[in-house]
C-alpha atoms as a PDB file:
ATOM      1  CA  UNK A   1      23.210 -13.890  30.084  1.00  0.00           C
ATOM      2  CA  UNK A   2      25.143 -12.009  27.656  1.00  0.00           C
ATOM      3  CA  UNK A   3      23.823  -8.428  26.026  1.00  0.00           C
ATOM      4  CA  UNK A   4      22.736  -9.605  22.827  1.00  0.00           C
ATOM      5  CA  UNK A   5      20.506 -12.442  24.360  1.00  0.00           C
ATOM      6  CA  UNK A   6      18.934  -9.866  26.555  1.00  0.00           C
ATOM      7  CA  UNK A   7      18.709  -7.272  23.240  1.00  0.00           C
ATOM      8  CA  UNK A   8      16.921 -10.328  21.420  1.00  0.00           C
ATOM      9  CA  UNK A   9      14.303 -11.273  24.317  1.00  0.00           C
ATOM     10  CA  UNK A  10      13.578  -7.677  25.032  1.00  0.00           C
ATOM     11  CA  UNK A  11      12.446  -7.134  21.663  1.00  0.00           C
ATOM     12  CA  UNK A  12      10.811 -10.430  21.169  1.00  0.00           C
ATOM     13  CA  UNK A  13       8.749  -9.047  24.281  1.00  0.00           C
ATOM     14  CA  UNK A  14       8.306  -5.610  22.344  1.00  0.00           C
ATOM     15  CA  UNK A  15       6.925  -7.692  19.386  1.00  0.00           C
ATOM     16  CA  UNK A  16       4.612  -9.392  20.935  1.00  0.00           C
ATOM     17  CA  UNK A  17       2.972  -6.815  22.761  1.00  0.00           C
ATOM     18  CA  UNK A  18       2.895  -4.705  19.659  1.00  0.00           C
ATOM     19  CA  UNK A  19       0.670  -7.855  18.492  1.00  0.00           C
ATOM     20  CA  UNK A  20      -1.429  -8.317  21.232  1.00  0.00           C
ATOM     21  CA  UNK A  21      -2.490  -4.495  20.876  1.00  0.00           C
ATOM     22  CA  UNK A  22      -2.793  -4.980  17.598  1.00  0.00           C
ATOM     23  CA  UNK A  23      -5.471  -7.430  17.800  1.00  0.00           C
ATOM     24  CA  UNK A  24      -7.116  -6.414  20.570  1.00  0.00           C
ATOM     25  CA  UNK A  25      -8.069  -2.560  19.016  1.00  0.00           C
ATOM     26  CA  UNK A  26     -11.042  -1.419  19.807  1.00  0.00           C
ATOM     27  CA  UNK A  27     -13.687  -1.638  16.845  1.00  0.00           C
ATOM     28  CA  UNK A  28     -15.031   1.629  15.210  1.00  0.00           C
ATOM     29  CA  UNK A  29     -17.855   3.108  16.561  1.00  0.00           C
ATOM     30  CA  UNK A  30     -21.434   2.576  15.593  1.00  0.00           C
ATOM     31  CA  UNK A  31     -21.546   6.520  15.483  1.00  0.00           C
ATOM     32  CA  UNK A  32     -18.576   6.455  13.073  1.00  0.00           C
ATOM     33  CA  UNK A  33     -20.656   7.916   9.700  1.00  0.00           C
ATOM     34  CA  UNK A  34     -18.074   6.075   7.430  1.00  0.00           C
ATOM     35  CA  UNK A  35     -18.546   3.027   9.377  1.00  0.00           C
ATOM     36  CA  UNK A  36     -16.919  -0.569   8.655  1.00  0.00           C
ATOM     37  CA  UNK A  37     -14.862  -1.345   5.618  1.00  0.00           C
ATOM     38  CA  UNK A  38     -14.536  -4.587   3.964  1.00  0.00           C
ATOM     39  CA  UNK A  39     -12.019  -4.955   1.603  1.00  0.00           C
ATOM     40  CA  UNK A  40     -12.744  -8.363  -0.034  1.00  0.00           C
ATOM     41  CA  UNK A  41      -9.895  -8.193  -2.065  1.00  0.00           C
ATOM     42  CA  UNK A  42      -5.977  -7.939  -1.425  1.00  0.00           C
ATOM     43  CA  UNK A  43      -5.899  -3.791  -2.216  1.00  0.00           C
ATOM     44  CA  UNK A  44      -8.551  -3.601  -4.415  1.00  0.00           C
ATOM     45  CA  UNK A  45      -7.555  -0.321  -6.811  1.00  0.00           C
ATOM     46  CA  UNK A  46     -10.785   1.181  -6.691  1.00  0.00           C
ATOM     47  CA  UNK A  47     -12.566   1.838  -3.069  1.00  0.00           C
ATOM     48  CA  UNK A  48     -15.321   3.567  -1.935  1.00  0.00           C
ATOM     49  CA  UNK A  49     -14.038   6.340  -0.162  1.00  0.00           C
ATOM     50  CA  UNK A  50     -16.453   8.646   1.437  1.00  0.00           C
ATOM     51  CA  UNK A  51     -20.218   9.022   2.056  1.00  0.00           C
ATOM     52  CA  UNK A  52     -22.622  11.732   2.476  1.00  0.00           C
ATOM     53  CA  UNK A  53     -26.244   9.547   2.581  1.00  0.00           C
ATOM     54  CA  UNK A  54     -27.664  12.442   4.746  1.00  0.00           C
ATOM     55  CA  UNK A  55     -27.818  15.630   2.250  1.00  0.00           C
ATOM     56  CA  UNK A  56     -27.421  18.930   4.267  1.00  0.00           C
ATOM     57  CA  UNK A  57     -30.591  20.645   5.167  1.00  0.00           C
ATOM     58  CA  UNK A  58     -34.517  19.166   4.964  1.00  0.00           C
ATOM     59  CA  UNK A  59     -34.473  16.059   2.156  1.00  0.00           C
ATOM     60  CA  UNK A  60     -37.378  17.904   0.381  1.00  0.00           C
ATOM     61  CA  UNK A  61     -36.991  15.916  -2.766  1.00  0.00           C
ATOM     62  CA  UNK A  62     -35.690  18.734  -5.030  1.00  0.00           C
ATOM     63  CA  UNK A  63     -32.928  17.534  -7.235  1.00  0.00           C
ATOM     64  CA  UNK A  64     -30.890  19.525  -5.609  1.00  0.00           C
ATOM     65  CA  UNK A  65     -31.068  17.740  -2.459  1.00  0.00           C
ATOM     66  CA  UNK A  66     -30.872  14.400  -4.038  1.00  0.00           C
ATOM     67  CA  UNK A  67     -27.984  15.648  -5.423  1.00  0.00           C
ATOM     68  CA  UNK A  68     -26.292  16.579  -2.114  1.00  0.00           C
ATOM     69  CA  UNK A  69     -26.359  12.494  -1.533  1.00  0.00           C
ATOM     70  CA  UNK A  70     -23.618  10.801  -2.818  1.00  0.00           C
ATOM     71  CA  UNK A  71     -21.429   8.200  -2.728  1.00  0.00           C
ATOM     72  CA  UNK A  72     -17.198   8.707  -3.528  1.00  0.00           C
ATOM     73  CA  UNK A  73     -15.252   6.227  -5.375  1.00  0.00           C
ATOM     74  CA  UNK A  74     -11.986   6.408  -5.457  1.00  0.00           C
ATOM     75  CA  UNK A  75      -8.949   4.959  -8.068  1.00  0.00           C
ATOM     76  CA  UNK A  76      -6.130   4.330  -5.649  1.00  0.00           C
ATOM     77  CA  UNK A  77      -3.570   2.905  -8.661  1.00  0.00           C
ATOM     78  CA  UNK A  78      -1.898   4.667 -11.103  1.00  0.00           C
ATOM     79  CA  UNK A  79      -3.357   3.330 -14.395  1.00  0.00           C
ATOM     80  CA  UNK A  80      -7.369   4.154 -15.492  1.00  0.00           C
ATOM     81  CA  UNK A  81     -10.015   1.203 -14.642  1.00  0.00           C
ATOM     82  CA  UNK A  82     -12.436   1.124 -16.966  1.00  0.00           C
ATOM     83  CA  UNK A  83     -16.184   0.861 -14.493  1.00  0.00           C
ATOM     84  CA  UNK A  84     -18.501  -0.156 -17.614  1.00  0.00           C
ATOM     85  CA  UNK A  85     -20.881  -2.396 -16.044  1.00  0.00           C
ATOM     86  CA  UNK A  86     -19.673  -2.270 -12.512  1.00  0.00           C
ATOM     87  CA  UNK A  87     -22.556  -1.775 -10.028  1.00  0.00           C
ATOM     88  CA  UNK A  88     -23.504   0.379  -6.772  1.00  0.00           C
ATOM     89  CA  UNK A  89     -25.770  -1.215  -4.266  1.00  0.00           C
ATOM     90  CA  UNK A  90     -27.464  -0.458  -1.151  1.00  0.00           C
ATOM     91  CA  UNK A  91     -29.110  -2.403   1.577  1.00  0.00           C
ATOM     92  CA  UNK A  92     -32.478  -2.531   0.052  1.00  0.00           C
ATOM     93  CA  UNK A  93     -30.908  -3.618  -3.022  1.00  0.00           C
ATOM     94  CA  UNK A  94     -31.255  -0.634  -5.159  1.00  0.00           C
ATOM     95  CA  UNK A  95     -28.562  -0.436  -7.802  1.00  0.00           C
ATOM     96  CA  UNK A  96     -26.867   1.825  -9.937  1.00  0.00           C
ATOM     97  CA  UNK A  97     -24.894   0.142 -13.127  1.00  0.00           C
ATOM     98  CA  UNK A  98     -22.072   2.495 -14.727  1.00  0.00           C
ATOM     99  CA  UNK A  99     -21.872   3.130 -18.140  1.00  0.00           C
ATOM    100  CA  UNK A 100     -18.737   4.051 -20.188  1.00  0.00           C
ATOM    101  CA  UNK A 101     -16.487   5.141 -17.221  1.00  0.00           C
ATOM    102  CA  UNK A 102     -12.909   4.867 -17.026  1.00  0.00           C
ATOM    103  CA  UNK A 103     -12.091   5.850 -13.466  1.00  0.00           C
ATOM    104  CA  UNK A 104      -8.229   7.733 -13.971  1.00  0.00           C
ATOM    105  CA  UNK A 105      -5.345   6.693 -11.520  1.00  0.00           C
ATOM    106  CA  UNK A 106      -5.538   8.246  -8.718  1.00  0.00           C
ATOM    107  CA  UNK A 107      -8.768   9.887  -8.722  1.00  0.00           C
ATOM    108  CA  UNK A 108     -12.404  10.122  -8.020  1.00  0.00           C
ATOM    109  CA  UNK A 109     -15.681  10.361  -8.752  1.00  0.00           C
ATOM    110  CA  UNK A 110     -18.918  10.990  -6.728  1.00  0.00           C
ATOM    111  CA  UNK A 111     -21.850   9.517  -7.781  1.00  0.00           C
ATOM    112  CA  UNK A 112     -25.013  11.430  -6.735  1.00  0.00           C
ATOM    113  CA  UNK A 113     -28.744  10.199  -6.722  1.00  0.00           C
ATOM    114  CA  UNK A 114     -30.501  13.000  -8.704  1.00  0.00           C
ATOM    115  CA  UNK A 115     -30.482  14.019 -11.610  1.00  0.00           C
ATOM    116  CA  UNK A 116     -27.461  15.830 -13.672  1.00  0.00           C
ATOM    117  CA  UNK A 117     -25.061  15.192 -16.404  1.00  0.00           C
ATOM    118  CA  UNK A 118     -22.276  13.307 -16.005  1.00  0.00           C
ATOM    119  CA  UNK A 119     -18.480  14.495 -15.929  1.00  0.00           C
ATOM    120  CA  UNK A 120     -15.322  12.878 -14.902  1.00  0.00           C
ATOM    121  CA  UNK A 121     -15.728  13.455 -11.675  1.00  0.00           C
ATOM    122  CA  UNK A 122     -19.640  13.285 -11.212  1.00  0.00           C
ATOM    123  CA  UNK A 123     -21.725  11.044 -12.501  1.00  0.00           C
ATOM    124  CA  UNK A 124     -25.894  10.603 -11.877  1.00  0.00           C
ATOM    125  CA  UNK A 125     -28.156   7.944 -11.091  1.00  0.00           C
ATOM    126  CA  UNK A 126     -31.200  10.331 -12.549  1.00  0.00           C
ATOM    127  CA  UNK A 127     -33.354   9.322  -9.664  1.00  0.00           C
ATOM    128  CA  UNK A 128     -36.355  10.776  -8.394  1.00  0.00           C
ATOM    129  CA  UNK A 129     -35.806   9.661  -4.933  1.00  0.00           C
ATOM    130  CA  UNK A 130     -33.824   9.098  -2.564  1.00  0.00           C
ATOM    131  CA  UNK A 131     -31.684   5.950  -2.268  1.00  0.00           C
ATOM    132  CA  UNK A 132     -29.869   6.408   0.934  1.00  0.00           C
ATOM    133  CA  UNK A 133     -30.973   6.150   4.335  1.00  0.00           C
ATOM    134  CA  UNK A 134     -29.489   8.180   6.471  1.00  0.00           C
ATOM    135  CA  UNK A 135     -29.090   6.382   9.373  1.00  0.00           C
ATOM    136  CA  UNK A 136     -28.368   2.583   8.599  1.00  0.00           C
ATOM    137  CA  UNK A 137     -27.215   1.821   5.544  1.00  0.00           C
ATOM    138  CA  UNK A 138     -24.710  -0.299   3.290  1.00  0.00           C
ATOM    139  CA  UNK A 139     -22.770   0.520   0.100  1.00  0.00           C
ATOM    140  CA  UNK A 140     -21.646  -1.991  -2.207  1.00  0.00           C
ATOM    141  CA  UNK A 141     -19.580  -1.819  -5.020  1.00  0.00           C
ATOM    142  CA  UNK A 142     -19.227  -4.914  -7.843  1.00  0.00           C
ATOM    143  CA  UNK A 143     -17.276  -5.072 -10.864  1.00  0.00           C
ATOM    144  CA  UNK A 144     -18.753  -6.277 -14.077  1.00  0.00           C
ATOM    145  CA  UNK A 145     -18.198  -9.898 -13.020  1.00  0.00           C
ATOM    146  CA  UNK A 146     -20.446  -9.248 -10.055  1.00  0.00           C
ATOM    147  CA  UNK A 147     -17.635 -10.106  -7.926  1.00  0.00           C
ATOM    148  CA  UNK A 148     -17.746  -8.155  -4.652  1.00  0.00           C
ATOM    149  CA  UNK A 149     -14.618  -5.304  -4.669  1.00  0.00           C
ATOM    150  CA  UNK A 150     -15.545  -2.955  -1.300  1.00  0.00           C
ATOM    151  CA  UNK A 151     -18.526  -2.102   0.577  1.00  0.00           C
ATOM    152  CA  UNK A 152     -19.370   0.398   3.859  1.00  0.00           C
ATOM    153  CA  UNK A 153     -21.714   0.978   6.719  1.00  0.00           C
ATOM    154  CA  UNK A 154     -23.303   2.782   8.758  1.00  0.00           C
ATOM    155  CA  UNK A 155     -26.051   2.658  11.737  1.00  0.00           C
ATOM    156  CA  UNK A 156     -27.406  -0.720  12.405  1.00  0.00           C
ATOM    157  CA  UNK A 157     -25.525  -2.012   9.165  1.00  0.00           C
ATOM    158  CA  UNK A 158     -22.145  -0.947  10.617  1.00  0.00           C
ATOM    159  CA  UNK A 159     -21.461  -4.649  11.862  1.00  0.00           C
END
């Protein structure tokens, strides 16, 4: 067998291995906080990108605390994306509509429960309570068609 033919099925082998691997990884963790992503779109541009439903401390209810629960969205294209009418879900099917938001390329914007004024980069449900739970949970995000453009997990909600 000449050295080329040998080159060739040697890295056919190294291919397919690299697949198998591939699709055999080992799921996230239940315990991962972020938990499971669902992109339902090829790239969508605008993702959520980081979650903190468990504010720091004892959720006493003060604003400051619902504050300290947010969830990140993040532009990952270059050009702004207007959010006017997109919507935030949770499990329980609480939802947060966005007003007159254009969401610059390549940034983000946390969107906290309480109470507060919006800016740029954070805007405010004005709620009086909290939204969510910090265990098992599920964000969604839809655009103003209602179309479905990311959602995450975590606890019991992670699959």
């Amino acid at each position: 067998m000449s050295a080329c033919a040998i080159t060739r099925r040697v890295t056919a082998a190294a291919l397919a291995a690299g697949a198998l691997v591939g699709a055999v990884s080992v799921p996230a963790s239940a315990d991962d906080y972020r938990g499971r992503r669902d992109h339902w779109h090829h790239d969508p541009a605008v993702v959520i990108s980081d979650v903190q439903a468990d504010s720091p401390g004892w959720d006493d209810g003060t604003n400051r605390s619902l504050n300290a629960e947010w969830v990140e969205l993040t532009n990952t294209s270059r050009r702004g994306i207007s959010l006017e009418d997109w919507t935030l879900y949770n499990a329980d099917g609480d939802r947060y509509r966005f007003d007159d938001l254009v969401l610059a390329g390549r940034s983000t914007v946390r969107v906290h429960t309480g109470v507060g004024r919006d800016t740029r980069q954070d805007v405010y449900q004005d709620r009086h309570h909290y939204i969510w739970d910090n265990y098992s949970d599920r964000a969604a995000l839809r655009d103003d068609d209602d179309r479905l453009i990311d959602t995450t997990a975590w606890g019991r909600n992670h699959r």
